[in-house]
Protein backbone atom coordinates (compact mmCIF):
# COMPACT_ATOMS: atom_id res chain seq x y z
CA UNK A 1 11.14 18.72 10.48
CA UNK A 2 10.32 22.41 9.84
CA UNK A 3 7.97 21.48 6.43
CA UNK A 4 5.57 20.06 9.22
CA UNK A 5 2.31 21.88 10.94
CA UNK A 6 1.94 21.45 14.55
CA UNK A 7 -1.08 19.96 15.70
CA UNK A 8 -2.40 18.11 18.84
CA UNK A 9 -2.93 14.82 17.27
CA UNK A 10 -1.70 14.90 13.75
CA UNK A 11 1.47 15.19 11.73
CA UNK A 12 0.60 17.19 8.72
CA UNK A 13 2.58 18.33 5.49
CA UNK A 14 1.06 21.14 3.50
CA UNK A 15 2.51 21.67 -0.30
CA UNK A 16 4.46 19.34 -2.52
CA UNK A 17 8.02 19.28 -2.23
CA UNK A 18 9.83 16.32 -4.10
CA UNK A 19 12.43 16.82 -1.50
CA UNK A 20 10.55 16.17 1.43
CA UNK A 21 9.79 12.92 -0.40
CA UNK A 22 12.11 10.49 1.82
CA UNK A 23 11.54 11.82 4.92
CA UNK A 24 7.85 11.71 4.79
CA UNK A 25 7.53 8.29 3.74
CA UNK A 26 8.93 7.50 7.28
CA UNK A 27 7.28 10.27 9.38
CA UNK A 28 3.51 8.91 8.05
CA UNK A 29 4.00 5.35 8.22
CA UNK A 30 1.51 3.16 9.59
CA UNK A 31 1.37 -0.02 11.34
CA UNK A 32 -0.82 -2.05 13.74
CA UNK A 33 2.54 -4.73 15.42
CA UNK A 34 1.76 -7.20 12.65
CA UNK A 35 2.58 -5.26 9.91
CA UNK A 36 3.85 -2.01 8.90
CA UNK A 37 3.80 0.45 5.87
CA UNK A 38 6.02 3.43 4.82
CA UNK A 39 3.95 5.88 3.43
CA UNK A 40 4.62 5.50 -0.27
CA UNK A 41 2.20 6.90 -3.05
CA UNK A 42 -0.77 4.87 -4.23
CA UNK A 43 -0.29 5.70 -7.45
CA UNK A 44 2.91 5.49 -9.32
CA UNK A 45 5.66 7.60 -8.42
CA UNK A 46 8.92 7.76 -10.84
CA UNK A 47 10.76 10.30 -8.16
CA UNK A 48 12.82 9.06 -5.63
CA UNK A 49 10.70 6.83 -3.34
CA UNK A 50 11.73 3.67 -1.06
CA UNK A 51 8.98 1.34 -0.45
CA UNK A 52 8.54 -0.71 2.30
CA UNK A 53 5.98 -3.14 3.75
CA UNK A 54 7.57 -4.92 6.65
CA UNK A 55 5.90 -8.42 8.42
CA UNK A 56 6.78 -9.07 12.27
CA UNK A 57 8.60 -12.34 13.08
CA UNK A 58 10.09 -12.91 9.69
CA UNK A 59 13.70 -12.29 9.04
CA UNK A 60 16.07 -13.41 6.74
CA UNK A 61 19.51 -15.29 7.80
CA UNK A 62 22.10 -12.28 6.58
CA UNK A 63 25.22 -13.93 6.30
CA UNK A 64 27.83 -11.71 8.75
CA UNK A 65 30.09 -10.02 6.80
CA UNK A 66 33.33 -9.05 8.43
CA UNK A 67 37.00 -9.47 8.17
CA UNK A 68 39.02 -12.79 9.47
CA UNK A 69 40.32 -10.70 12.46
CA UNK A 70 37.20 -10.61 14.12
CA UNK A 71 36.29 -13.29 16.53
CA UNK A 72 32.50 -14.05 18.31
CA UNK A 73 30.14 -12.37 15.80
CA UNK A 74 27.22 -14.63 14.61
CA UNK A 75 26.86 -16.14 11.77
CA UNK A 76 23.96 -14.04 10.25
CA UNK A 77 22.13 -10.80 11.21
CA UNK A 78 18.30 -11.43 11.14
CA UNK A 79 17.48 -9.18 8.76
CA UNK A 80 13.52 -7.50 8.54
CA UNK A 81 12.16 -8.67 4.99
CA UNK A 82 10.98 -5.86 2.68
CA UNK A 83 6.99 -8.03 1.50
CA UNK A 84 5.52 -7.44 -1.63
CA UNK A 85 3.69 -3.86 -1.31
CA UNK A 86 -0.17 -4.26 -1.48
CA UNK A 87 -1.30 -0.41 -1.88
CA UNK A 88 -0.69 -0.03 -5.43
CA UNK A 89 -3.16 2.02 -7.67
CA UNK A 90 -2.23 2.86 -10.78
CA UNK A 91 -4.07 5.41 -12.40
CA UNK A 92 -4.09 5.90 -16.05
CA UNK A 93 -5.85 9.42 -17.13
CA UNK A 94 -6.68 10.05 -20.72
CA UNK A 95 -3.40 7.24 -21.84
CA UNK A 96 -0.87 9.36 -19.43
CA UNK A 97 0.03 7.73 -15.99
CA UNK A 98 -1.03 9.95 -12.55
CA UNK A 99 2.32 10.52 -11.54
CA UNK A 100 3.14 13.53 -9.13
CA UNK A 101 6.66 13.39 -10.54
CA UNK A 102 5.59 14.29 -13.85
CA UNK A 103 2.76 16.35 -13.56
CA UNK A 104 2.57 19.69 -15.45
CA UNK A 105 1.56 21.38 -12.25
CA UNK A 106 0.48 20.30 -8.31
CA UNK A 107 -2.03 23.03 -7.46
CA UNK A 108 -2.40 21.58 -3.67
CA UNK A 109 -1.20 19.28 -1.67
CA UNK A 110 -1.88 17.94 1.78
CA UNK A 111 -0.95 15.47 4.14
CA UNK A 112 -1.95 14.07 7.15
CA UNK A 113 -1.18 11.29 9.61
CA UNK A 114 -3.84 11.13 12.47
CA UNK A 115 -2.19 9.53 15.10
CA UNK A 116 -5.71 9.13 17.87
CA UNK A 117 -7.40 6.99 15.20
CA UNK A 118 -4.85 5.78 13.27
CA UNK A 119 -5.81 6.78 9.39
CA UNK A 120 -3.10 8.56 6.82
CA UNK A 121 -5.16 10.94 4.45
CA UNK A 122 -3.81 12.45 1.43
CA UNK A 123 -5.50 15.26 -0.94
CA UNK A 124 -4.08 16.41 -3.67
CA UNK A 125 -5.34 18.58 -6.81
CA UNK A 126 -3.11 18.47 -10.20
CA UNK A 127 -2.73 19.28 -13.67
CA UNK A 128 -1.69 16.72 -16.18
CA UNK A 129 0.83 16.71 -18.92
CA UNK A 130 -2.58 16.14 -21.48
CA UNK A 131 -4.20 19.26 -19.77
CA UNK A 132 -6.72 16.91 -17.87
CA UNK A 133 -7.44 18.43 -14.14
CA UNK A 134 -8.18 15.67 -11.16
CA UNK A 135 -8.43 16.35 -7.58
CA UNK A 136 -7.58 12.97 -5.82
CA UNK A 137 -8.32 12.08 -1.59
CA UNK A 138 -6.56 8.95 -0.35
CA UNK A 139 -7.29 7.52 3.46
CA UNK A 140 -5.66 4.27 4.50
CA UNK A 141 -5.03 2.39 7.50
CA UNK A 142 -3.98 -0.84 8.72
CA UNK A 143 -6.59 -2.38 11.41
CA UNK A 144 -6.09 -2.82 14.75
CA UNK A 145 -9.36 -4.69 15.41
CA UNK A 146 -8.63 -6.92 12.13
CA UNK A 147 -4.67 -7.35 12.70
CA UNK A 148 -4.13 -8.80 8.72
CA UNK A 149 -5.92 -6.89 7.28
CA UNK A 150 -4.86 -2.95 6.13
CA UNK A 151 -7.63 -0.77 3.48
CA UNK A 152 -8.22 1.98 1.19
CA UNK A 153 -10.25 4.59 -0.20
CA UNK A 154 -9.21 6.14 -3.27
CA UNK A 155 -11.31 9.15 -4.42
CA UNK A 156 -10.58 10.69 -7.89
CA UNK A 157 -13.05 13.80 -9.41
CA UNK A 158 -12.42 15.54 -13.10
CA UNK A 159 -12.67 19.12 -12.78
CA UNK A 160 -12.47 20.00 -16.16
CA UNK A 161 -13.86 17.33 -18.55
CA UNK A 162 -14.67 14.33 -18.99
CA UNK A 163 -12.13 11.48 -18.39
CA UNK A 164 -11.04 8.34 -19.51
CA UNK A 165 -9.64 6.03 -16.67
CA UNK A 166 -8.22 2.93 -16.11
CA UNK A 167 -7.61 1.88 -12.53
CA UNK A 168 -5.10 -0.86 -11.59
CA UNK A 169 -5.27 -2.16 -8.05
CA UNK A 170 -2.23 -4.06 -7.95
CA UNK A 171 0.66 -5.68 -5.41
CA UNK A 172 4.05 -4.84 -5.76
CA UNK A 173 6.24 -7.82 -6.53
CA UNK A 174 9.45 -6.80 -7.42
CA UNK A 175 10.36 -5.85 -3.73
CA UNK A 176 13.96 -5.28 -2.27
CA UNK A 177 15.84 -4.93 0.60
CA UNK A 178 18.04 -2.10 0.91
CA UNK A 179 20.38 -3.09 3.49
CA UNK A 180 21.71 -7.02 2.77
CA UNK A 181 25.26 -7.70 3.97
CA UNK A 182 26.07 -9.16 0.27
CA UNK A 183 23.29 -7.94 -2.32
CA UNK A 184 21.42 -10.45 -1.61
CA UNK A 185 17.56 -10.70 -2.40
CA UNK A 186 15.61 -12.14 0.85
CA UNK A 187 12.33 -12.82 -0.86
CA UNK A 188 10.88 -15.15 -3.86
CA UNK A 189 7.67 -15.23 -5.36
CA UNK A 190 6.27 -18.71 -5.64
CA UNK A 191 3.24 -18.11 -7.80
CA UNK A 192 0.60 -15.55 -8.19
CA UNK A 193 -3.36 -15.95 -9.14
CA UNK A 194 -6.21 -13.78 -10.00
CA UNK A 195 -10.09 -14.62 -9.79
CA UNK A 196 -12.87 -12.77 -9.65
CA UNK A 197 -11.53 -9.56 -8.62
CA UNK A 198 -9.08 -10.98 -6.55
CA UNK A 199 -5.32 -11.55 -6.52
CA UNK A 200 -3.64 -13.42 -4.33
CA UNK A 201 0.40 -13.32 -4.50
CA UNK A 202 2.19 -16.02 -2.40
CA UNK A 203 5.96 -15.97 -1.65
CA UNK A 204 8.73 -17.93 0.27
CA UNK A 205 11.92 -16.30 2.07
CA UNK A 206 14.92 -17.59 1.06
CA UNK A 207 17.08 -19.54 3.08
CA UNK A 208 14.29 -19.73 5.49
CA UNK A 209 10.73 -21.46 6.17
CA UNK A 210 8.76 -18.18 6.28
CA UNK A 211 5.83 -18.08 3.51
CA UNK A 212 3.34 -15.55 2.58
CA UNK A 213 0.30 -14.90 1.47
CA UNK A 214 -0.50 -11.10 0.06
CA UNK A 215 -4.08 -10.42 -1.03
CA UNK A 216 -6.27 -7.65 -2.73
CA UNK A 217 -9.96 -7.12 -3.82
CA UNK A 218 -11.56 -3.75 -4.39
CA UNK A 219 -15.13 -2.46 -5.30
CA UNK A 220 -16.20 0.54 -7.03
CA UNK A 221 -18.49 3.83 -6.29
CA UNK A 222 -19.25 6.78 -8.76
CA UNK A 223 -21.14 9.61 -7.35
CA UNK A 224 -21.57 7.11 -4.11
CA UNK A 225 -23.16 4.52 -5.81
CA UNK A 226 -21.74 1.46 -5.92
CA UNK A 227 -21.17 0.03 -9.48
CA UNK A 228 -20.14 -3.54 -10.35
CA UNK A 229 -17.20 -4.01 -13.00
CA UNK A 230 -15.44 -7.16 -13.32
CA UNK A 231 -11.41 -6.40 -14.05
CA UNK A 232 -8.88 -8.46 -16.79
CA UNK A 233 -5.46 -9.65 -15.37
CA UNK A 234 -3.01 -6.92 -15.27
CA UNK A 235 1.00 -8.17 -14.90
CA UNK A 236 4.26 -6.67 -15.48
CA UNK A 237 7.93 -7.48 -14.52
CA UNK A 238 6.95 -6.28 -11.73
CA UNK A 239 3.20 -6.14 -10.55
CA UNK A 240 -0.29 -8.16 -10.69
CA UNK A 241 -3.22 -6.82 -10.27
CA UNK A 242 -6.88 -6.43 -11.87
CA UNK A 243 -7.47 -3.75 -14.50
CA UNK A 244 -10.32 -1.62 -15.17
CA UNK A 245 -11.75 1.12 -17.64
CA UNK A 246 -13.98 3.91 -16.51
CA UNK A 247 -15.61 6.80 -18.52
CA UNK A 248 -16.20 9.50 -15.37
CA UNK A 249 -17.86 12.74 -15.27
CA UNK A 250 -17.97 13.78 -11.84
CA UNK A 251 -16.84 12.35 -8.56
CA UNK A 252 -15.88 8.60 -8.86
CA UNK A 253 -14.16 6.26 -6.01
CA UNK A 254 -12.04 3.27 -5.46
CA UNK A 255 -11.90 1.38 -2.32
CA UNK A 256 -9.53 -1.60 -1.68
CA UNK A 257 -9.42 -3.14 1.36
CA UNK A 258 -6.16 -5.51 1.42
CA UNK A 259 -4.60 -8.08 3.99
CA UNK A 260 -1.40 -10.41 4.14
CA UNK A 261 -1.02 -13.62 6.08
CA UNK A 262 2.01 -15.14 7.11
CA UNK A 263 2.75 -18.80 8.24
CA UNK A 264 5.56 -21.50 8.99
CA UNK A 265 6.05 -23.86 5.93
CA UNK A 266 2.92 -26.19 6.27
CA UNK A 267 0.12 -24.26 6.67
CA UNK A 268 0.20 -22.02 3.51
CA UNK A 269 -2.47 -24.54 2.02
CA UNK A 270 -4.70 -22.34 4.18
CA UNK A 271 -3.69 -19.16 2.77
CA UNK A 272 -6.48 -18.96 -0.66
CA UNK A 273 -9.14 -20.25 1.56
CA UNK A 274 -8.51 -17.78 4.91
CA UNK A 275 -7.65 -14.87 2.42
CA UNK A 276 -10.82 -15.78 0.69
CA UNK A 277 -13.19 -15.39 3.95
CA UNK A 278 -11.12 -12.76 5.22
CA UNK A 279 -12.09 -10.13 1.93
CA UNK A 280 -15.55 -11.79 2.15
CA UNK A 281 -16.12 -10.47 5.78
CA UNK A 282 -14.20 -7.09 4.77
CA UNK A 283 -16.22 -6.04 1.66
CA UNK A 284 -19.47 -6.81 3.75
CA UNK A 285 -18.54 -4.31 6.84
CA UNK A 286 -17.63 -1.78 3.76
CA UNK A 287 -14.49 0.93 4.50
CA UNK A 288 -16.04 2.80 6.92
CA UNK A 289 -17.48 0.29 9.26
CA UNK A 290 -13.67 -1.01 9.08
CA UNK A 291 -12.49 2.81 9.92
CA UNK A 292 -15.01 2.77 12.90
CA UNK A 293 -13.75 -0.48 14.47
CA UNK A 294 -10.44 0.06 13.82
CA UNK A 295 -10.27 3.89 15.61
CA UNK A 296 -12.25 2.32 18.44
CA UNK A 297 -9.59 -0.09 19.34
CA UNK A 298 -7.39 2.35 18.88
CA UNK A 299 -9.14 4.87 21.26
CA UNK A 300 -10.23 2.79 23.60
CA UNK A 301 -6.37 1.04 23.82
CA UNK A 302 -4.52 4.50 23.70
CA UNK A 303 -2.32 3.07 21.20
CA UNK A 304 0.19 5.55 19.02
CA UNK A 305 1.63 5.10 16.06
């Protein structure tokens, strides 16, 4: 791709190009062998996008569809299921939605996928339809050292006034395969729940014994302090999540660190209760303690993503 910088260790993409949109999500994907993540927006995006979180060893049964001429083919194609997406952030700036699709104007933009320890890093500095100015810094990854388990930190800072935010950490529901032999959809959502900061979204693939358990918490920093705010339910058509109202003046942050599990029919009684301890034990090692064991497995195992 000739939109790319050379580097030793990184793929990076300077400037905004909707474009380049497509392509990019593939190029800086991440993934650890138990799950993997195109490298969609955290916060809404109305452009052309295709998201897609993918779980090893889950398929669904694809009915084969070809003609009565053809003899031997199997019955179904196991087909990769797209899971709900769990990076979701929307951000809601003076009443209009961050959306680099409808911006007024991108002043910079960078990208970059750091392939030795494994992190995706976004910065990005726009002006907003309402004249409000934000400079935002994403960096995600999805652990090696904690294989369920993938995190965020979300960094937004007002350069111009004072702002009025809402942040909505929130998993994608309304997910979709793009290849099915007949238009199918592989994936149901059997019931959703949100306590104390948490939300836990549990679903079932069709024609299959595959269940799921996607789960989010997140805690809060402004000006590096970390500040307590309980969230109310947020749900749509097609997301849940926890909302939450800031008045910022300066730098404020969002971390989220996120994890799925996946079981056989039979054990997802475990899921709130493993999910549960698993957040626990991420929220006390903090983002960057998760960063630091993560890149150490991943320098010490030469792994490449």
């Amino acid at each position: 791709m000739d939109y790319l910088l050379d580097n030793e260790w990184s793929i990076i993409e300077e400037g905004f190009d909707k474009t380049n949109v497509l392509s990019s999500e593939s190029i800086f994907s991440l993934g650890n062998g138990k799950f993997g993540q195109r490298a969609n927006f955290e916060e809404d995006y109305s452009g052309e996008s295709v998201e897609g979180n993918y779980i090893s060893g889950i398929y669904y049964p694809d009915a084969t569809k070809v003609g009565w001429w053809k003899k031997g083919y199997p019955k179904y194609f196991a087909r990769t299921v797209n899971c709900p997406v769990w990076i979701g952030i929307k951000v809601i700036i003076n009443n209009e939605i961050l959306d680099l699709n409808t911006c007024k104007s991108i002043l910079s933009f960078r990208r970059e996928l750091n392939m030795k320890e494994g992190w995706l890093k976004r910065n990005f500095t726009v002006e907003m339809q309402n004249g409000a100015m934000v400079k935002v810094t994403s960096k995600r990854f999805i652990s090696l050292s904690i294989e369920e388990i993938g995190a965020i930190q979300y960094d937004i800072k007002p350069l111009n006034e004072k702002l009025d935010i809402t942040i909505v950490p929130n998993i994608n529901i309304d997910v979709k395969n793009h290849h099915s032999n007949w238009n199918e959809k592989f994936l149901e959502t059997t019931s959703v729940k949100t306590s104390e900061n948490q939300v836990y979204v549990f679903s079932k693939v069709l024609k299959a014994d595959f269940e799921l358990c996607t789960f989010a918490t997140c805690e809060f920093y402004i000006d590096n302090i970390k500040f307590d705010r309980d969230g109310s339910q947020y749900k749509d058509a097609k997301k849940i999540g926890m909302q939450y109202d800031f008045v910022i003046v300066g730098a404020g942050g969002l971390g989220s660190p996120v994890a799925e599990f996946l079981s056989r029919a039979g054990v997802s009684d475990e899921f709130e209760s493993l999910s549960k301890a698993l957040m626990k034990s991420c929220l006390d090692l903090g983002f960057k303690k998760l960063l630091k064991s993560h890149s150490n497995f991943s320098d010490k195992n030469l792994v490449f993503f």
